[in-house]
Protein backbone atom coordinates (compact mmCIF):
# COMPACT_ATOMS: atom_id res chain seq x y z
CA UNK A 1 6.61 -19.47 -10.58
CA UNK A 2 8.14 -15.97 -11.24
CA UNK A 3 10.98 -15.04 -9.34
CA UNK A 4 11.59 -11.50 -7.88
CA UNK A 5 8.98 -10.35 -10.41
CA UNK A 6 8.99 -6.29 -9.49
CA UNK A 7 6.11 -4.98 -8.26
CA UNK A 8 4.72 -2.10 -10.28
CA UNK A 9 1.73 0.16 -10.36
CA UNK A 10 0.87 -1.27 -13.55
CA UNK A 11 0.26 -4.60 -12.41
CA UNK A 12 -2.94 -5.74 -11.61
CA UNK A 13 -4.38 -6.21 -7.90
CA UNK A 14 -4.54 -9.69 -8.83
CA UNK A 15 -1.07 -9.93 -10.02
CA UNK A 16 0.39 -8.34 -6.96
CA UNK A 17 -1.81 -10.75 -4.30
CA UNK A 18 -0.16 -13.83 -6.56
CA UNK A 19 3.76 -12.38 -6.56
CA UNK A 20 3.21 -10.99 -2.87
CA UNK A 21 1.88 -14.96 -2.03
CA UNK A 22 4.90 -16.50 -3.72
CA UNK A 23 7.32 -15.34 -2.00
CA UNK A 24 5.53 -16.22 1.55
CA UNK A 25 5.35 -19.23 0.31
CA UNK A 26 9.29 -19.13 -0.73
CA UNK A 27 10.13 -17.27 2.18
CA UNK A 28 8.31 -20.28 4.53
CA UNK A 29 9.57 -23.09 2.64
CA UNK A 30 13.11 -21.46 2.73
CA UNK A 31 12.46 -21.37 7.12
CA UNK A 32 11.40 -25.03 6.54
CA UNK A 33 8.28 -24.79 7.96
CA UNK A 34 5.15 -26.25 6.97
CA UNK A 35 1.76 -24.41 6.12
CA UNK A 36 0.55 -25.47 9.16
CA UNK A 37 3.48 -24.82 11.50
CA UNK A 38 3.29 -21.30 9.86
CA UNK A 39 -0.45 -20.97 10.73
CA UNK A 40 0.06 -22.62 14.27
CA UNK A 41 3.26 -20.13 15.18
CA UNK A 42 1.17 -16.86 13.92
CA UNK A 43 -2.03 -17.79 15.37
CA UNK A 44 -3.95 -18.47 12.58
CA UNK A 45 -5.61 -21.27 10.40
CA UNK A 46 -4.20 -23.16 7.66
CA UNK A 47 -6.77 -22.19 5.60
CA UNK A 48 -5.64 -18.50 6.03
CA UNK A 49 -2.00 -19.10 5.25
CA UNK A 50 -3.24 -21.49 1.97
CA UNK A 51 -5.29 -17.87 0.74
CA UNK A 52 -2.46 -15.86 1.41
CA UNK A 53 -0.23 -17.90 -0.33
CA UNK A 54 -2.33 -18.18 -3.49
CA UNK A 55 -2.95 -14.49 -3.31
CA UNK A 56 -6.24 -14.96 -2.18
CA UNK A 57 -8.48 -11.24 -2.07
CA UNK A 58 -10.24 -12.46 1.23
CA UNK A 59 -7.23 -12.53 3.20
CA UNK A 60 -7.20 -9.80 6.17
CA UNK A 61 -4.81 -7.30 6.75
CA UNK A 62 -3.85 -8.47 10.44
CA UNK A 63 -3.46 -12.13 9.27
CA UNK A 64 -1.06 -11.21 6.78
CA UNK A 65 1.00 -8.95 9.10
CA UNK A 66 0.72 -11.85 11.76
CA UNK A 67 2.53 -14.37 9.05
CA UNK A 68 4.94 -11.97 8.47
CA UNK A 69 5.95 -11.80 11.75
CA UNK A 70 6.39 -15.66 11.88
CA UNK A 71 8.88 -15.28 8.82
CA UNK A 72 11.15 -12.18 10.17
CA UNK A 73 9.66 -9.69 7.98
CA UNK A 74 7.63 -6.86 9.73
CA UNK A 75 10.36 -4.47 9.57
CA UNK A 76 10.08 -4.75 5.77
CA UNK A 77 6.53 -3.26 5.64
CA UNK A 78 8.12 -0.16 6.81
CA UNK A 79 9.48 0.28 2.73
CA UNK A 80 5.77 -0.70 2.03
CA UNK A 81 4.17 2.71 3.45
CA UNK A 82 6.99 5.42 4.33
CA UNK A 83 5.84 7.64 6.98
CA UNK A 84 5.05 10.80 5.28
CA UNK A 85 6.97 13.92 5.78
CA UNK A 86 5.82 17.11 6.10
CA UNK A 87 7.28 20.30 3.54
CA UNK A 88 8.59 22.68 5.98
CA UNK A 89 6.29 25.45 4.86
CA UNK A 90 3.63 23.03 6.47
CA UNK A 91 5.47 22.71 9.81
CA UNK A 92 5.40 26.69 10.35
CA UNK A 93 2.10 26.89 9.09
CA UNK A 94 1.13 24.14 11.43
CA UNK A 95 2.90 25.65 14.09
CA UNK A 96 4.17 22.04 15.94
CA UNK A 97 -0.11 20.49 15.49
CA UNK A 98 -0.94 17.37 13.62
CA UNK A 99 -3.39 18.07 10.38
CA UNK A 100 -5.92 16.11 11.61
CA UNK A 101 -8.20 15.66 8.50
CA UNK A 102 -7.33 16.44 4.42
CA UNK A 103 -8.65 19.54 2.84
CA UNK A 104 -10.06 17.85 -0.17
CA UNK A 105 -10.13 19.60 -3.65
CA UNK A 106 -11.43 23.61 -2.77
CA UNK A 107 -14.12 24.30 -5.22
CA UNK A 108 -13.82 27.36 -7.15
CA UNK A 109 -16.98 30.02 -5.56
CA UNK A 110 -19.96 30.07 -7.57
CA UNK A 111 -20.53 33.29 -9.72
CA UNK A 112 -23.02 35.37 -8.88
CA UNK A 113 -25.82 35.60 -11.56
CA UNK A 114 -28.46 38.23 -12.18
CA UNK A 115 -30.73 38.59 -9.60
CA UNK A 116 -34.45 39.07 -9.95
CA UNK A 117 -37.32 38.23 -7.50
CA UNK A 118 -38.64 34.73 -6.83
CA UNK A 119 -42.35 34.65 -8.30
């Protein structure tokens, strides 16, 4: 078992699930609680709190968040995904709205060719 292995971008998805699963699992057997007490105080089954704990792909989102809730640590997915912040040549421009959709990559216009009649 690695302890407080970072958490890089060059670590695989697969490596991330297993870290991110053991330390639930440290975290829960720290609060001396059982897989199943875990499962029974977030409201979901023990199956679901086995796959999170091995780092399991399958696992949802809200069952994850749910478990973290059990163990005190909601607050700490706030460091997970910072709100973003806007440059404040973007709030003028803006003008107090909320972008409500990205721009995308603007292609450069096409060049006109020759032109010549359609036979």
């Amino acid at each position: 078992m690695w302890l407080n292995m970072k958490i890089e971008p060059l670590l695989t998805d697969a490596s991330i699930l297993a870290e991110l699963g053991e330390r639930l699992a440290s975290l829960r057997i720290q609060r001396n609680l059982t897989q199943a007490e875990l499962a029974d105080q977030a409201g979901v089954s023990k199956r679901t709190v086995e796959r999170l704990e091995a780092g399991a792909v399958a696992s949802q989102l809200s069952s994850f968040i749910r478990v973290c809730r059990v163990l005190g640590l909601v607050e700490s997915l706030d460091q997970c995904i910072p709100s973003p912040s806007e440059s404040p040549m973007t709030l003028l421009k803006l003008a107090g709205k909320k972008r409500k959709r990205a721009s995308g990559k603007r292609l450069a216009p096409a060049k006109p060719g020759k032109w010549t009649w359609a036979e």
